[in-house]
Protein backbone atom coordinates (compact mmCIF):
# COMPACT_ATOMS: atom_id res chain seq x y z
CA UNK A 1 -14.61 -36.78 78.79
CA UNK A 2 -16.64 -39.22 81.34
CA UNK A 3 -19.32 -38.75 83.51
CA UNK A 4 -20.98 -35.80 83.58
CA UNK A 5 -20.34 -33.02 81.17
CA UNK A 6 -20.49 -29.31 81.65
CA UNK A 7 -21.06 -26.85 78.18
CA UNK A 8 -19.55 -23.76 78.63
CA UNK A 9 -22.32 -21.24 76.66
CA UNK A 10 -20.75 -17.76 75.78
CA UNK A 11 -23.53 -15.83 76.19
CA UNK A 12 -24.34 -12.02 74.97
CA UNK A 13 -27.38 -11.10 74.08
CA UNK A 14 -28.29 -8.19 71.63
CA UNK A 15 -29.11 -5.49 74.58
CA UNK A 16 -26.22 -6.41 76.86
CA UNK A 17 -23.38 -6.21 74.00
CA UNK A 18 -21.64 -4.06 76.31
CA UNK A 19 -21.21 -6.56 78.80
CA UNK A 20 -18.79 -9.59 79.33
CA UNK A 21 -20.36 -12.83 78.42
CA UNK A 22 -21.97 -14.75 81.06
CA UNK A 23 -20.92 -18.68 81.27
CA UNK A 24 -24.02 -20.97 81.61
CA UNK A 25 -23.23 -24.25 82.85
CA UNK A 26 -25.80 -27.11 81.75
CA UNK A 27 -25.53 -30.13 82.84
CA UNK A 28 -27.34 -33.45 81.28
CA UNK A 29 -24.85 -35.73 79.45
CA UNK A 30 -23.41 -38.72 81.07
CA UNK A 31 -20.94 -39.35 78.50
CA UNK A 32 -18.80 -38.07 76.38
CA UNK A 33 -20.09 -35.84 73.46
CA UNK A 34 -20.12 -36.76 69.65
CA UNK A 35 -21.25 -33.88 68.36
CA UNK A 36 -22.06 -29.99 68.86
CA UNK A 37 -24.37 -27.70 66.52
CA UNK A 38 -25.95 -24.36 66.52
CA UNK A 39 -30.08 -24.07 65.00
CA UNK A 40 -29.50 -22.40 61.63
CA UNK A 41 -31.46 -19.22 63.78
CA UNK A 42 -28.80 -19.54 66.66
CA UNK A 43 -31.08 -20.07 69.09
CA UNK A 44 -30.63 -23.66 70.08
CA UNK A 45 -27.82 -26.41 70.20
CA UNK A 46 -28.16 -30.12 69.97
CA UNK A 47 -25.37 -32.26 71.32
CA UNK A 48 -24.84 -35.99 70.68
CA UNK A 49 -23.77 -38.87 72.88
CA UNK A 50 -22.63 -41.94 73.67
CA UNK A 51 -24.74 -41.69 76.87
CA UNK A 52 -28.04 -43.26 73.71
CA UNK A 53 -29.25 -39.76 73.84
CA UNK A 54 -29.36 -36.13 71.77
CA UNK A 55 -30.25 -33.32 73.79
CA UNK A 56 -31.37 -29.31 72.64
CA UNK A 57 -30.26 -26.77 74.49
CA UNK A 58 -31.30 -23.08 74.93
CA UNK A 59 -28.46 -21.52 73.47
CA UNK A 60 -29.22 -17.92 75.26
CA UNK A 61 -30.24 -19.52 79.06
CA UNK A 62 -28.18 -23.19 78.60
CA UNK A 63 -31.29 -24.72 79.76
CA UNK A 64 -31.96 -28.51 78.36
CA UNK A 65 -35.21 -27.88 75.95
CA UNK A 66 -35.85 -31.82 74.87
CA UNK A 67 -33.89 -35.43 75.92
CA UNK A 68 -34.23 -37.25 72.09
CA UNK A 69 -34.55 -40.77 73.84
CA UNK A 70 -34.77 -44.21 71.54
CA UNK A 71 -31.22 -45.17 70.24
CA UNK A 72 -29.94 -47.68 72.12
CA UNK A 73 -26.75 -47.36 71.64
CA UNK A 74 -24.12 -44.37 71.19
CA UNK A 75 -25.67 -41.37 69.17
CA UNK A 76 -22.75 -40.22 67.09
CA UNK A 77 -24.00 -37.49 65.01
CA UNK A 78 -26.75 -34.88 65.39
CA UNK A 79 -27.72 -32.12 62.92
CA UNK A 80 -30.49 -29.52 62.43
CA UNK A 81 -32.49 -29.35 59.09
CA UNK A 82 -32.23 -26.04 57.15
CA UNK A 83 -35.23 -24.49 58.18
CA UNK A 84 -34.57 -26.08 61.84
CA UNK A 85 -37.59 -27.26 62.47
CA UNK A 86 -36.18 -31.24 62.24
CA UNK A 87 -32.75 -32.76 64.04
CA UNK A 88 -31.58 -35.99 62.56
CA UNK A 89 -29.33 -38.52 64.39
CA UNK A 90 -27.20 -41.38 63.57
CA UNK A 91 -26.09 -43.54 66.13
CA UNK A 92 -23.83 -47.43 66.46
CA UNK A 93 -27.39 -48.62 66.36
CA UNK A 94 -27.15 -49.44 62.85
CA UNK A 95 -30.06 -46.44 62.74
CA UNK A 96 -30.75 -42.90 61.94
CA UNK A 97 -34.00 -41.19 63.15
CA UNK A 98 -35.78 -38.12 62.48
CA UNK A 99 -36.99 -36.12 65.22
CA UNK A 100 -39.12 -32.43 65.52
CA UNK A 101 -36.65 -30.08 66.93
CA UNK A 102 -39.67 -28.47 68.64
CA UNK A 103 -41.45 -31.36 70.28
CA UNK A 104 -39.02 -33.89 70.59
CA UNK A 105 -41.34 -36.40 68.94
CA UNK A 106 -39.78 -39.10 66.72
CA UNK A 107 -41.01 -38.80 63.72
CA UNK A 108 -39.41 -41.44 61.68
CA UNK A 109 -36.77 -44.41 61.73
CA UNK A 110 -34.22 -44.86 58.70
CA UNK A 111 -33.90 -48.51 59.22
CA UNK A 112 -32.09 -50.97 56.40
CA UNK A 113 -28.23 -50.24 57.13
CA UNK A 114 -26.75 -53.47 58.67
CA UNK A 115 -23.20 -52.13 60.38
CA UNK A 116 -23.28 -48.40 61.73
CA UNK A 117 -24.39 -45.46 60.76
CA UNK A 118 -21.39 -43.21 61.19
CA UNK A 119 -23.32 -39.77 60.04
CA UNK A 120 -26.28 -38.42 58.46
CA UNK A 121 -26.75 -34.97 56.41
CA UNK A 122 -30.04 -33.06 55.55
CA UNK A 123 -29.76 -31.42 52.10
CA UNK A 124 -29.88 -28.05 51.64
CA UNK A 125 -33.38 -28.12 50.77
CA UNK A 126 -33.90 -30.31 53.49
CA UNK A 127 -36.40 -32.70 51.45
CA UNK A 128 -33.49 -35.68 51.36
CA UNK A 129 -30.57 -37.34 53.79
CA UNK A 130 -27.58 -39.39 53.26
CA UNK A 131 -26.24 -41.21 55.97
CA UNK A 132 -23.12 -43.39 55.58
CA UNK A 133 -22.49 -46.26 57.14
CA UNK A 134 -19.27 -49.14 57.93
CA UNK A 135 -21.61 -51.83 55.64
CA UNK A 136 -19.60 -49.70 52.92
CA UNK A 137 -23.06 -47.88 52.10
CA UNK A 138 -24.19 -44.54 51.99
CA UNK A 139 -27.97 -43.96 51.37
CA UNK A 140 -30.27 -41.16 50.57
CA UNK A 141 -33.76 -41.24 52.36
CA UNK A 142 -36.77 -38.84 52.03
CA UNK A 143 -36.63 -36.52 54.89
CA UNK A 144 -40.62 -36.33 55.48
CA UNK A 145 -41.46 -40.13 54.98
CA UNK A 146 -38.61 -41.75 55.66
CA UNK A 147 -38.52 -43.79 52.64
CA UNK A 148 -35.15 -45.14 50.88
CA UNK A 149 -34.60 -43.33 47.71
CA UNK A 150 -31.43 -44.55 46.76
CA UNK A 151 -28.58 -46.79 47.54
CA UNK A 152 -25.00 -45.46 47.04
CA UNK A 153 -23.05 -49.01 45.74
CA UNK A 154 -19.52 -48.97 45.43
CA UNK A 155 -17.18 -48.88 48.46
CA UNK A 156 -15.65 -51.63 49.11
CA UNK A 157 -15.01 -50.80 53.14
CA UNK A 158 -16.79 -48.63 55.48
CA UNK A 159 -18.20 -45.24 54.33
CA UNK A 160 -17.48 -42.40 57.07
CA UNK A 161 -18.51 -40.13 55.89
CA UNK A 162 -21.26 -38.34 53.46
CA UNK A 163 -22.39 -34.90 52.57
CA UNK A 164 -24.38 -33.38 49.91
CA UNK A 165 -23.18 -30.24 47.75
CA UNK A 166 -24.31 -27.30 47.84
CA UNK A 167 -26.85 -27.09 45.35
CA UNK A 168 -27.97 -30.65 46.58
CA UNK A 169 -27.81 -32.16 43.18
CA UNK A 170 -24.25 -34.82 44.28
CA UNK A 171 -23.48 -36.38 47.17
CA UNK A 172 -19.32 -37.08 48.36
CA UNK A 173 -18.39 -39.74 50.60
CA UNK A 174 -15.60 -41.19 51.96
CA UNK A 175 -14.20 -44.40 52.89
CA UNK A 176 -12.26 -46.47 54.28
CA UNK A 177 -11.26 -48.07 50.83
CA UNK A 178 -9.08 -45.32 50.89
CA UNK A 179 -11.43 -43.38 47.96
CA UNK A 180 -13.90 -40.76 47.85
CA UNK A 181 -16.99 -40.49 45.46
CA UNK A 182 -18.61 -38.50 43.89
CA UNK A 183 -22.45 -38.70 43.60
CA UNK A 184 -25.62 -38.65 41.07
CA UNK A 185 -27.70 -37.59 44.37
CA UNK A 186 -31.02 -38.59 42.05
CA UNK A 187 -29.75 -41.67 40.60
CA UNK A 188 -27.01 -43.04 42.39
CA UNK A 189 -24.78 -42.72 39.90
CA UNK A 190 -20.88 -42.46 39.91
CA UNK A 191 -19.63 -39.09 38.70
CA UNK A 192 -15.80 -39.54 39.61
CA UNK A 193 -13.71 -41.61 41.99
CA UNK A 194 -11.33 -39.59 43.90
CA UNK A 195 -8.34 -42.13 43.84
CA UNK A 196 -5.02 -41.64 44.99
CA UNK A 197 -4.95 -41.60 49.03
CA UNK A 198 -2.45 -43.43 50.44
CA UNK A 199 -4.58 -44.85 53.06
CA UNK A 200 -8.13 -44.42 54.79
CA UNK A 201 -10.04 -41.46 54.04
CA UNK A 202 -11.53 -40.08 56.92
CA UNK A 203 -13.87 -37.10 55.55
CA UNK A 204 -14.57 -35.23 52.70
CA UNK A 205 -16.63 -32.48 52.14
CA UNK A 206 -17.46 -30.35 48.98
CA UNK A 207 -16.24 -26.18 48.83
CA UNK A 208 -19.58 -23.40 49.52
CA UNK A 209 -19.71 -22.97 46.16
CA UNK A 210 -19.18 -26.62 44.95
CA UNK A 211 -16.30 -26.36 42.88
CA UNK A 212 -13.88 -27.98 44.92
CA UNK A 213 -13.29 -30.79 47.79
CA UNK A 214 -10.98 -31.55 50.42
CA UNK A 215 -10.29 -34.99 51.40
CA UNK A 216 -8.59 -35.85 54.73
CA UNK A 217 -7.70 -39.19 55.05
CA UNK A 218 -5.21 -41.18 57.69
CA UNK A 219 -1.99 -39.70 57.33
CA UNK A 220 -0.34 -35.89 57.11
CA UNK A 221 -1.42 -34.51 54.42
CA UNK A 222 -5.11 -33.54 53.30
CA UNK A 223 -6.45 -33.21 49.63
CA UNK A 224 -8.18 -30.68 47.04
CA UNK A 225 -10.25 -31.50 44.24
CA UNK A 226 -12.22 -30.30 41.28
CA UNK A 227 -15.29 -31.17 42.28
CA UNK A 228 -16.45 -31.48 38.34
CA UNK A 229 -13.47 -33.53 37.05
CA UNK A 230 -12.24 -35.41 39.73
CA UNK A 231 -9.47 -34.32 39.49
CA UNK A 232 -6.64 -33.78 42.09
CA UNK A 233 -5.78 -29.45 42.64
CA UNK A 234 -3.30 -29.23 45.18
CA UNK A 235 -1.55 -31.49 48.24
CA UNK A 236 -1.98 -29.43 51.73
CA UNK A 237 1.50 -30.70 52.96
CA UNK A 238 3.17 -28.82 56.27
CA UNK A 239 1.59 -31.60 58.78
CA UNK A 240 3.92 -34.34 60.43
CA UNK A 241 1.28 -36.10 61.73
CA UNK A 242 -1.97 -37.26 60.80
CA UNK A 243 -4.88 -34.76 59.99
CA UNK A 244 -7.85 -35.15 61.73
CA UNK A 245 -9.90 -32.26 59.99
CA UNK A 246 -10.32 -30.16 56.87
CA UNK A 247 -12.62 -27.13 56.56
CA UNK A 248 -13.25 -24.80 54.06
CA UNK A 249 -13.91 -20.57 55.16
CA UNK A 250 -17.47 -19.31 54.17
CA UNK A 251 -16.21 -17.76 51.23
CA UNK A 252 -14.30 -20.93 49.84
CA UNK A 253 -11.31 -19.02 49.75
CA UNK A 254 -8.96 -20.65 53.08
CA UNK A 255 -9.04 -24.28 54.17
CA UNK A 256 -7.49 -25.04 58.20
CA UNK A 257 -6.98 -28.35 59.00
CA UNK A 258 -6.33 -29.58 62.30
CA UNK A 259 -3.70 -32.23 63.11
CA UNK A 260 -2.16 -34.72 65.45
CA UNK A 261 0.84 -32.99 65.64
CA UNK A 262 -1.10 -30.38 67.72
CA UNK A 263 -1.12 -27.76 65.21
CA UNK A 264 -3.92 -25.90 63.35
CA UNK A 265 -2.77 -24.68 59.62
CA UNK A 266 -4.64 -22.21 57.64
CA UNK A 267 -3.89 -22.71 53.59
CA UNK A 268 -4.97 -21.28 50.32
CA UNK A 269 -7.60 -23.08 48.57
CA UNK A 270 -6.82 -22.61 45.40
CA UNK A 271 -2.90 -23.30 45.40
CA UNK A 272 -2.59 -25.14 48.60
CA UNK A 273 -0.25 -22.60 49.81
CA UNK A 274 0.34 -22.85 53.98
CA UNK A 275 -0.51 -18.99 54.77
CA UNK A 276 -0.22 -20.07 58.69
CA UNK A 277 0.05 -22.26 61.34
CA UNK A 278 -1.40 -22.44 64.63
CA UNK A 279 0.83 -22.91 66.84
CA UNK A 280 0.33 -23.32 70.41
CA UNK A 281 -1.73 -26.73 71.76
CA UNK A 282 0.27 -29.54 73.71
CA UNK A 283 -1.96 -32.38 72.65
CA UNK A 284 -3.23 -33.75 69.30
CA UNK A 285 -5.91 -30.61 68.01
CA UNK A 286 -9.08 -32.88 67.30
CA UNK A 287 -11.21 -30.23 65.13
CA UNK A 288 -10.42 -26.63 63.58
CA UNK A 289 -13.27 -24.05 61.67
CA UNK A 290 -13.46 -20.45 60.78
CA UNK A 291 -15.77 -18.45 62.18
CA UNK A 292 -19.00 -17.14 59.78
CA UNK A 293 -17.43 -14.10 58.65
CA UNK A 294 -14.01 -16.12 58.08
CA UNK A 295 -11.53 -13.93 60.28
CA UNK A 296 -11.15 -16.69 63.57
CA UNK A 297 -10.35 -19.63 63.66
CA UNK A 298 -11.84 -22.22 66.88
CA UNK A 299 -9.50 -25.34 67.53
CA UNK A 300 -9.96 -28.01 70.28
CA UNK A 301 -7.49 -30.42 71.98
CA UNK A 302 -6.41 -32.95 73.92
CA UNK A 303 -4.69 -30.39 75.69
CA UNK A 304 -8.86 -29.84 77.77
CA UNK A 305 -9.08 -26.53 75.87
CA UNK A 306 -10.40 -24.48 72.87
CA UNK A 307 -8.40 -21.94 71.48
CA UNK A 308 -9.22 -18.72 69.41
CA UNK A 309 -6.65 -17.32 66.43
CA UNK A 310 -6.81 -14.39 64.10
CA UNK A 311 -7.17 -16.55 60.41
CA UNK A 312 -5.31 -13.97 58.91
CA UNK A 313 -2.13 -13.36 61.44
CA UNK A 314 -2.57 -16.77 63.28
CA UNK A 315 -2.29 -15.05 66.05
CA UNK A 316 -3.63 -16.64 69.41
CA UNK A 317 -6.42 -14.58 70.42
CA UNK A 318 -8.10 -16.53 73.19
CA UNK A 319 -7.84 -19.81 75.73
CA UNK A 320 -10.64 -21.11 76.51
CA UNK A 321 -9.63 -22.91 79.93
CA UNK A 322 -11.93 -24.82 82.22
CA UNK A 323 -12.64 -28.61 81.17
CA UNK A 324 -11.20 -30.90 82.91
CA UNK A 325 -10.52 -33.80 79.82
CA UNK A 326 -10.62 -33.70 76.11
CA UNK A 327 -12.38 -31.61 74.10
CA UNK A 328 -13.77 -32.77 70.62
CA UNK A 329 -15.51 -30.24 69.24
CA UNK A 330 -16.88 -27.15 69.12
């Protein structure tokens, strides 16, 4: 993904659900993309880049709203608040800032990490972050002043990633140390160490009701845990190659991870039974989600395109063909 980059928009709007979708072809990056997300209302997208830059998007007309301009080097991660009305960004900078999703304006700099800043997470309330970072941090800021809160000690190598649970009250990160942790997000304090990966975890990321988390981590096999105890549930084993992705359905019920060995598997997240695999990429599959309402699944490749599968059948549905190099996400 070089040079200039072209987001294919499916577009139908609520009078014209009779008619095909339209493809709207914006154009603004200059290199490749990090990171895609819809506004909680649907209305807008931000990408991130390694072009230094975040950009919203009209999500209806693909036209670019706002260029978020100050990093100065690659922006790796870009999310909306809950109530969208804030994006935050973390970047190779060694910073995370806080924009207005309307204006544009920066708002505020989350300065103090010394390596980079990997990715950063509103919670659900939106009044906090966390970002995580390789100087084997993760931190939780205020979201409207910017100030540190808390500093999440413990890792002993680069923290990848960090997200807060659903209820906002822990935090779970992952590491290079080849650990997870899980989070007092008031105090800072240690709740459980998820021990037992063979090698570096990668991401981790609680269940929508917080019971549970999956842990991917390099190598092919992912990881579910009780998100009270600690303790280890089930192995997700069927992979023969590493996993690149985990992702729980809405309803907490299905996890589909996304692999290396260009296959997409849909399991039971309770047991860790396989109930299907996606069969049908001819490069590594770099990301895998369900849709909302839990009965698609989206993959991406290597392969330069998305496809669509029924989540319960895993049945190809649809190929979405038309970029010419990788795609990451979406």
């Amino acid at each position: 993904m070089r040079n200039v980059f072209l987001i294919i928009l499916l577009v139908a709007t609520n009078t014209l659900l009779a008619q095909q979708p339209r493809l709207m072809l914006p154009i603004g990056h200059t290199d490749e993309i990090n990171s895609v997300q819809f506004s909680p209302d649907g209305k807008k997208i931000i990408t991130a880049s390694n072009d230094n830059t975040a950009k919203i998007w009209d999500a209806v007309t693909g036209k670019l709203l706002t260029d978020l301009k100050g990093h100065i080097r690659n922006v790796l991660s870009a999310r909306f608040s809950p109530d969208g009305k804030k994006i935050v960004t973390a970047s190779f900078d060694n910073t995370a800032k806080i924009w207005d999703a309307t204006t544009g304006n920066l708002l505020n700099d989350l300065t103090g990490h010394s390596y980079v800043i990997m990715d950063a997470h509103f919670s659900p309330d939106g009044k906090k972050i966390v970002t995580a970072s390789w100087d084997n941090t993760a931190r939780i800021w205020n979201a409207v002043t910017g100030d540190l809160l808390v500093d999440l000690i413990g890792h002993i190598n680069w923290v990848v990633s960090a997200a807060f649970s659903p209820d906002g009250k822990k935090i779970i990160t992952g590491s290079r140390d080849k650990t997870a942790k899980i989070w007092d997000a008031v105090t800072g304090t240690i709740l459980a160490d998820l021990n037992g990966h063979s090698d570096k975890v990668e991401s981790a990321q609680f269940s929508p009701d917080g019971s549970r988390i999956v842990t991917v981590f390099y190598g092919d096999t992912a990881k579910i845990w009780d998100a009270v105890t600690g303790m280890l549930m089930a192995d997700l084993i069927g992979h023969n190659a590493d996993v690149n992705t985990a992702e729980f359905s809405q309803d907490g019920k299905k996890i589909v991870t996304s692999s290396r060995d260009k296959t997409a598997i849909i399991w039971d997240a309770v047991t860790g039974n396989l109930l299907a695999n996606l069969k049908g990429h001819h490069d590594y599959v770099n990301s895998a989600e369900f849709s909302p309402d839990g009965k698609k699944v989206l993959t991406t490749s290597y392969d330069k395109t998305a496809k669509i599968w029924d989540a319960v059948t895993g049945m190809l549905m649809a190929d979405l063909i038309g970029h010419n190099a990788d795609v990451n996400t979406a």
